[in-house]
Protein backbone atom coordinates (compact mmCIF):
# COMPACT_ATOMS: atom_id res chain seq x y z
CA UNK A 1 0.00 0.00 0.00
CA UNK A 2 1.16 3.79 -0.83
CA UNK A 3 2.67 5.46 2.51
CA UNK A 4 1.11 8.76 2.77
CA UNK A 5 1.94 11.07 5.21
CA UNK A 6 -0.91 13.07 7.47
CA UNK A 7 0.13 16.20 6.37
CA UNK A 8 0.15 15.37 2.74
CA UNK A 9 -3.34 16.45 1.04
CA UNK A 10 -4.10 13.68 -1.94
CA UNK A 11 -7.52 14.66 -3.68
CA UNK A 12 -9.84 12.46 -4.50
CA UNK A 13 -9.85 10.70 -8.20
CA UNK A 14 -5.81 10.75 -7.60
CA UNK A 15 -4.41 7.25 -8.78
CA UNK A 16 -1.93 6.20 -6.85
CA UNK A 17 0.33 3.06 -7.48
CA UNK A 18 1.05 0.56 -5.08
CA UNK A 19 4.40 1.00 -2.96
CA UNK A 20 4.49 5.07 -3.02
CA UNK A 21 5.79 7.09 -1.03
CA UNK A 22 4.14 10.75 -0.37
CA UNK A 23 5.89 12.59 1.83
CA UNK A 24 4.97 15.91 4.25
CA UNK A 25 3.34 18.64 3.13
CA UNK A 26 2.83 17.54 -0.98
CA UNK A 27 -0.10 18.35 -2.91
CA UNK A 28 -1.48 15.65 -5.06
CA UNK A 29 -4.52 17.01 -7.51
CA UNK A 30 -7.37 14.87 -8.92
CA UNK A 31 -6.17 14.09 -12.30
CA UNK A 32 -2.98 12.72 -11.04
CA UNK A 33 -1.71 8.88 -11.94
CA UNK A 34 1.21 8.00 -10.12
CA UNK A 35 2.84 4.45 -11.05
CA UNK A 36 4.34 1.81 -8.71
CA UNK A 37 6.75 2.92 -6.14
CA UNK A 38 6.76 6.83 -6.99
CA UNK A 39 8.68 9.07 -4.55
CA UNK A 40 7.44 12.60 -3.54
CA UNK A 41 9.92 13.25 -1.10
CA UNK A 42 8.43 16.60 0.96
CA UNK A 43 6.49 20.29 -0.42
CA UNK A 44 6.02 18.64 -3.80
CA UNK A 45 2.97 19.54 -6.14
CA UNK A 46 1.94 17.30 -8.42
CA UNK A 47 -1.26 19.02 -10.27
CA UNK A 48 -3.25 18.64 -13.83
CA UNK A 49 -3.94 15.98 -15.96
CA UNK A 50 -0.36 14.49 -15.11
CA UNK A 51 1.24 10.89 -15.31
CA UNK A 52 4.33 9.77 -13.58
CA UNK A 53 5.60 6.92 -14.09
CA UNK A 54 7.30 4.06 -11.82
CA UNK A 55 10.22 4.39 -9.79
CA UNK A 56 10.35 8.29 -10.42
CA UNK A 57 11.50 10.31 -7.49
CA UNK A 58 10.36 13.98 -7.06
CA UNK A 59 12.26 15.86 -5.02
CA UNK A 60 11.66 18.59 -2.79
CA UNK A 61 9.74 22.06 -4.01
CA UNK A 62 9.37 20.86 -7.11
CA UNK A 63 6.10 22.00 -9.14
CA UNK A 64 5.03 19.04 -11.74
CA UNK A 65 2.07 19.45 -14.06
CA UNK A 66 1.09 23.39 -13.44
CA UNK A 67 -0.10 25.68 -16.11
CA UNK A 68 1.86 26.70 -18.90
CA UNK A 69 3.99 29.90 -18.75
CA UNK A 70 1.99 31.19 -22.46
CA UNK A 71 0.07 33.92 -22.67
CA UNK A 72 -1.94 32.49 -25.29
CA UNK A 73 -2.83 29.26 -22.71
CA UNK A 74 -6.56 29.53 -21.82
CA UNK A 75 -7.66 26.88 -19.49
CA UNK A 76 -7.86 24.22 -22.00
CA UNK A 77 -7.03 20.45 -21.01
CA UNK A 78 -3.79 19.60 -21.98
CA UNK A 79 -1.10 16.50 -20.36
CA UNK A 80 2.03 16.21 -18.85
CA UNK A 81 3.52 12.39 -19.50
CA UNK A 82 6.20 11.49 -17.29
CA UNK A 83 8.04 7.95 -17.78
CA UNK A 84 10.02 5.83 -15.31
CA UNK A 85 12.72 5.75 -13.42
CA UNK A 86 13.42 9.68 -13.45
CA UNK A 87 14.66 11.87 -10.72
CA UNK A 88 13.43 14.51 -10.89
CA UNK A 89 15.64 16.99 -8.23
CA UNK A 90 14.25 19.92 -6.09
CA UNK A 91 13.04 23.18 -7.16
CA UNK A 92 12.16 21.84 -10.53
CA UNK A 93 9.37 23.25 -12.74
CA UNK A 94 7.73 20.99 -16.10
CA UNK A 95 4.28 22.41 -17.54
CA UNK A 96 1.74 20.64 -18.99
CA UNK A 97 1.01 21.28 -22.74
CA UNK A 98 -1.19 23.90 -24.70
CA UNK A 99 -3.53 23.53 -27.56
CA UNK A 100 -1.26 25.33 -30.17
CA UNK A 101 1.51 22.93 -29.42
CA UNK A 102 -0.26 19.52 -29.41
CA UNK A 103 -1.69 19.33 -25.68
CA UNK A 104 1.23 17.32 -24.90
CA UNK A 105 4.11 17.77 -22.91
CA UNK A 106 6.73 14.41 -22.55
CA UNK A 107 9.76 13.12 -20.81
CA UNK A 108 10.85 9.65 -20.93
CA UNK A 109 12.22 6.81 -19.12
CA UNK A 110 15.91 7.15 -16.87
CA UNK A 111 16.18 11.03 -16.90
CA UNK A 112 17.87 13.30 -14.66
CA UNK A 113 16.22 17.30 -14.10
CA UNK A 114 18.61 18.78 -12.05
CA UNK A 115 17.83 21.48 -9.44
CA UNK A 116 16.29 24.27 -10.27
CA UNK A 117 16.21 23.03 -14.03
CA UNK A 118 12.79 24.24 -16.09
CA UNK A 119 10.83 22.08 -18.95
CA UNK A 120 8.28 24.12 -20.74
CA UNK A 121 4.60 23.20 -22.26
CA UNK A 122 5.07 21.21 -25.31
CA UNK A 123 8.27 19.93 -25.03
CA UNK A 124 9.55 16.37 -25.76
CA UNK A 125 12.20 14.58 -23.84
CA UNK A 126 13.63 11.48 -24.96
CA UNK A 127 15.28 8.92 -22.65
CA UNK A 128 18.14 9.32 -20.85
CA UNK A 129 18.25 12.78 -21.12
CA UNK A 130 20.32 15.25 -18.47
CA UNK A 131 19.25 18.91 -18.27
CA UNK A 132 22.11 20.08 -15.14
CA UNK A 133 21.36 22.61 -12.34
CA UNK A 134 18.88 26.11 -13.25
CA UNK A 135 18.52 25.10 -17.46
CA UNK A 136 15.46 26.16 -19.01
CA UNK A 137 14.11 24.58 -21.81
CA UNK A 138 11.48 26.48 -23.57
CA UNK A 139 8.41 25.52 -25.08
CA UNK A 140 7.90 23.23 -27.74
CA UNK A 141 11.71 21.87 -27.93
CA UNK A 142 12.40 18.15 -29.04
CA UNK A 143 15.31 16.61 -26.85
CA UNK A 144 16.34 13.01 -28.28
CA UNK A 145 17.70 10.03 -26.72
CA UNK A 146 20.81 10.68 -24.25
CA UNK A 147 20.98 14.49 -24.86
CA UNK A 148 22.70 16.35 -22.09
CA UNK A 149 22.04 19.99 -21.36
CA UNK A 150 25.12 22.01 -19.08
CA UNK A 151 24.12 23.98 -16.06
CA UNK A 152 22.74 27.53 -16.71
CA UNK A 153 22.40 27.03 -20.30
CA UNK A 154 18.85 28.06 -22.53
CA UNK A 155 17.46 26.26 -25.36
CA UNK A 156 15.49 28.67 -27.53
CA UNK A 157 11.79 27.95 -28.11
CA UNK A 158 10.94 25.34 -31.58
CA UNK A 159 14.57 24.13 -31.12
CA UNK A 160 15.42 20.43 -31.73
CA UNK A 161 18.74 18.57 -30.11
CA UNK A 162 19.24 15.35 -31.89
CA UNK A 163 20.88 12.14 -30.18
CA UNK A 164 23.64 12.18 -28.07
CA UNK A 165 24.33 15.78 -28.16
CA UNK A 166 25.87 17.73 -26.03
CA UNK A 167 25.76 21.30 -24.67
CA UNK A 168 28.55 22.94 -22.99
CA UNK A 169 27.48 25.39 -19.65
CA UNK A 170 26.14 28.85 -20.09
CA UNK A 171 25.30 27.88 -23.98
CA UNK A 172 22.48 29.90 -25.31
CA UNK A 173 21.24 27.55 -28.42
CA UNK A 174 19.03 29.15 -30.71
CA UNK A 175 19.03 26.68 -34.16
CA UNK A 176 18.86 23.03 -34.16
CA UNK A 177 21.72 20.65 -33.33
CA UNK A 178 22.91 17.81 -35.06
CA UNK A 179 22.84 14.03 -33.43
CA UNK A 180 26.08 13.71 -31.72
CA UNK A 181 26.92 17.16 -31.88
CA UNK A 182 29.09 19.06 -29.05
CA UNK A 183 27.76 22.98 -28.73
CA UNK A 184 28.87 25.65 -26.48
CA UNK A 185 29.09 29.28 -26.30
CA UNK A 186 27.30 32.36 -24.95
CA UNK A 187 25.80 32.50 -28.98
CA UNK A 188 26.20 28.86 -29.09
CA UNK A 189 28.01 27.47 -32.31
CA UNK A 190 28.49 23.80 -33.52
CA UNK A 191 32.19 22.90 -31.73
CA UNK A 192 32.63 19.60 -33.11
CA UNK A 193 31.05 15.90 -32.08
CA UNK A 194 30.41 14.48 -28.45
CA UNK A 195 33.10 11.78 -28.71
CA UNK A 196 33.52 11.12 -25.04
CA UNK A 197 29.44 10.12 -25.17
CA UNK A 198 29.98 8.00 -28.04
CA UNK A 199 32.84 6.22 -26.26
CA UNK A 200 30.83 6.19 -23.31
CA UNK A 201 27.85 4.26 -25.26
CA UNK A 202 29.97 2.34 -27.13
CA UNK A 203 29.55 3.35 -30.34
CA UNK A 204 31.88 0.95 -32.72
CA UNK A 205 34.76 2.95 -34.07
CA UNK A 206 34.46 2.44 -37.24
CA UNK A 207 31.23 4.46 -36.72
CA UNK A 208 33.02 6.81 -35.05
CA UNK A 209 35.35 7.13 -37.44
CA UNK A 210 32.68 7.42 -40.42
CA UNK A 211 30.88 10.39 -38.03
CA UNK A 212 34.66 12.59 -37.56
CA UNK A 213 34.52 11.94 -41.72
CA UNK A 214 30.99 13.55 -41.86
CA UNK A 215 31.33 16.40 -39.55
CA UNK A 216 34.72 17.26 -42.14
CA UNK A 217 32.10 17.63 -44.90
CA UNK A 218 29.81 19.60 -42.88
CA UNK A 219 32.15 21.75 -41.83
CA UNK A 220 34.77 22.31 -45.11
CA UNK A 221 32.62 21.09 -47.89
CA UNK A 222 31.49 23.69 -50.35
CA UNK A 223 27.92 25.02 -50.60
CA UNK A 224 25.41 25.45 -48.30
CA UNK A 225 25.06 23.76 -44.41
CA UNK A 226 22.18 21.85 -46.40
CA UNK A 227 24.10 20.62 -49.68
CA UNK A 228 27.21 19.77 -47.84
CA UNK A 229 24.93 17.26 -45.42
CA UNK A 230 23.28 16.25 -49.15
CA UNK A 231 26.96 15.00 -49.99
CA UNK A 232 26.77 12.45 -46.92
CA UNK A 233 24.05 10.64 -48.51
CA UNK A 234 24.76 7.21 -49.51
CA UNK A 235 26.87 6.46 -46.21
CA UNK A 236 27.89 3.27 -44.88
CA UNK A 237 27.23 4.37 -41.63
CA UNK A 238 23.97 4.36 -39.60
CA UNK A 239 25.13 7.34 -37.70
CA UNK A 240 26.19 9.37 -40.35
CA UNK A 241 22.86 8.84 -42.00
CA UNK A 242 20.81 9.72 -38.92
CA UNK A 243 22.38 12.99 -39.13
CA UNK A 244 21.42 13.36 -42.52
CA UNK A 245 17.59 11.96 -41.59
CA UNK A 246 17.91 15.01 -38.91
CA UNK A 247 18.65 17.54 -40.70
CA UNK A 248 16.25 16.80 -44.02
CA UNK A 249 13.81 16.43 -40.61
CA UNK A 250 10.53 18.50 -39.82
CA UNK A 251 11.92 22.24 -38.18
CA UNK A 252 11.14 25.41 -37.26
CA UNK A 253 14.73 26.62 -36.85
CA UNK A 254 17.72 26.75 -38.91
CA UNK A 255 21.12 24.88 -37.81
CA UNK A 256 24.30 25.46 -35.51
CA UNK A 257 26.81 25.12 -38.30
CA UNK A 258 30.95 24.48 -37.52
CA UNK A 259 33.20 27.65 -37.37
C-alpha cells in the first residue's frame, strides 16, 4: 500500500500506485496517476492531468504538471507524461502542454532534471536525457535520446537537439543541433562531435570514425550547411545517416553550423 503522510493532502480521483511514497506537506490534484513505487519526497505539487511513471522520485519544491507559462494558454485540457525511473531533483518546474503545441508535454524513461532546471509546455524529452542545475528549456523543444544539457544554459523555443548531443554550460542555443553534436558558447556554435558520449555508449569505431569523416564535410565542404549534409548521402554508416535523416527532418529553426 502507498505510505502517505498526514500532512500530505491527496484529492480524491488521484491514482496512486502501489508501494508510493508521499511525503509531508505535498499536494497531489485529482487528475494525477502516479505508477508503482513513486517518490514525492516533501512540499512537492503534483497538479493537472499528469502521469508519472514508476520508480520516479520527485524531489523537494518541485512544481510538476502546473499551467503553462503562455500567454496564449486559456484553461484548455492539456497532459504532462512522465516515464520511469526519473529523478526529478528539487526546485524543478515541467508544464503541462497547450492547444497550439499539441496538448502534450513528454519526458521519458531514466532522466535526470537537475535542481532548479525548467521544462516548458510542449516539449519532448527522450530517454536518458540530463538537463544540469537552473537550465530552461522552452516551449515546444524536441530533446532526443541521451541528450545532455550544461548547467545555466537556454534552449530557444521550436529548437530540436538530436541524439547524443551535447551542450557545454552557459550555452544559449538558438538553431537546431545535429545528433552527436558538441555545442557551447554564450551565442552557441556547432564545436565539433560528443566523442567522449559516443565512447561512453559504445559506439563501434568504425562508426566513429565514419561520423569525424561527416562532420569534415559539414564543416569544409562547399555550398550550403544543407548541400554539404546532401553529400553524406549514400553512407555506410547508420550514424552518419541519422544525421542526414535530422537535418532533411521537420523544423522550425535553422542549424548550428561548424566555425
Amino acid at each position: 500500500m502507498p505510505d502517505i503522510h498526514p500532512s500530505a493532502i491527496v484529492a480524491d480521483g488521484a491514482v496512486i500506485g502501489d508501494g508510493c511514497i508521499i511525503g509531508p506537506f505535498c499536494v497531489v490534484d485529482a487528475q494525477v496517476v502516479l505508477g508503482e513505487r513513486v517518490t514525492l519526497k516533501s512540499h512537492v505539487v503534483v497538479t493537472g492531468d499528469t502521469h508519472i511513471g514508476a520508480d520516479t522520485t520527485v524531489f523537494q519544491f518541485a512544481v510538476i504538471g502546473e499551467i503553462p507559462q503562455d500567454l496564449k494558454f486559456g484553461g484548455e485540457d492539456t497532459r504532462l507524461r512522465i516515464g520511469a525511473r526519473n529523478r526529478i531533483r528539487e526546485h524543478v518546474t515541467v508544464n503541462c502542454g497547450t492547444a497550439g503545441g499539441g496538448g502534450l508535454t513528454t519526458i521519458g524513461d531514466d532522466c535526470l532534471l537537475m535542481a532548479g532546471c525548467h521544462v516548458a509546455h510542449d516539449c519532448t524529452l527522450g530517454n536518458r536525457v540530463i538537463v544540469v542545475n537552473s537550465s530552461a528549456v522552452a516551449g515546444h523543444c524536441v530533446l532526443e535520446d541521451d541528450v545532455i544539457v550544461g548547467g545555466l544554459s537556454g534552449i530557444h523555443q521550436f529548437v530540436r537537439i538530436g541524439q547524443g548531443a551535447i551542450i557545454g554550460a552557459l550555452s544559449m542555443v538558438t538553431n537546431d543541433v545535429i545528433p552527436h553534436g558538441l555545442v557551447m558558447g554564450p551565442r552557441a556554435a556547432l564545436e565539433g562531435l560528443n566523442l567522449v558520449g559516443l565512447k561512453r555508449r559504445g559506439m563501434a569505431r568504425a562508426d566513429i570514425a565514419a561520423l569525424r569523416r561527416a562532420y569534415d564535410v559539414l564543416r569544409d565542404g562547399d555550398g550550403t550547411f544543407h548541400a554539404r549534409a546532401e553529400g553524406l548521402d549514400g553512407a555506410d554508416s547508420a550514424a552518419v545517416q541519422q544525421i542526414l535523416d535530422f537535418i532533411r527532418g521537420e523544423s522550425d529553426r535553422s542549424f548550428l553550423t561548424p566555425h
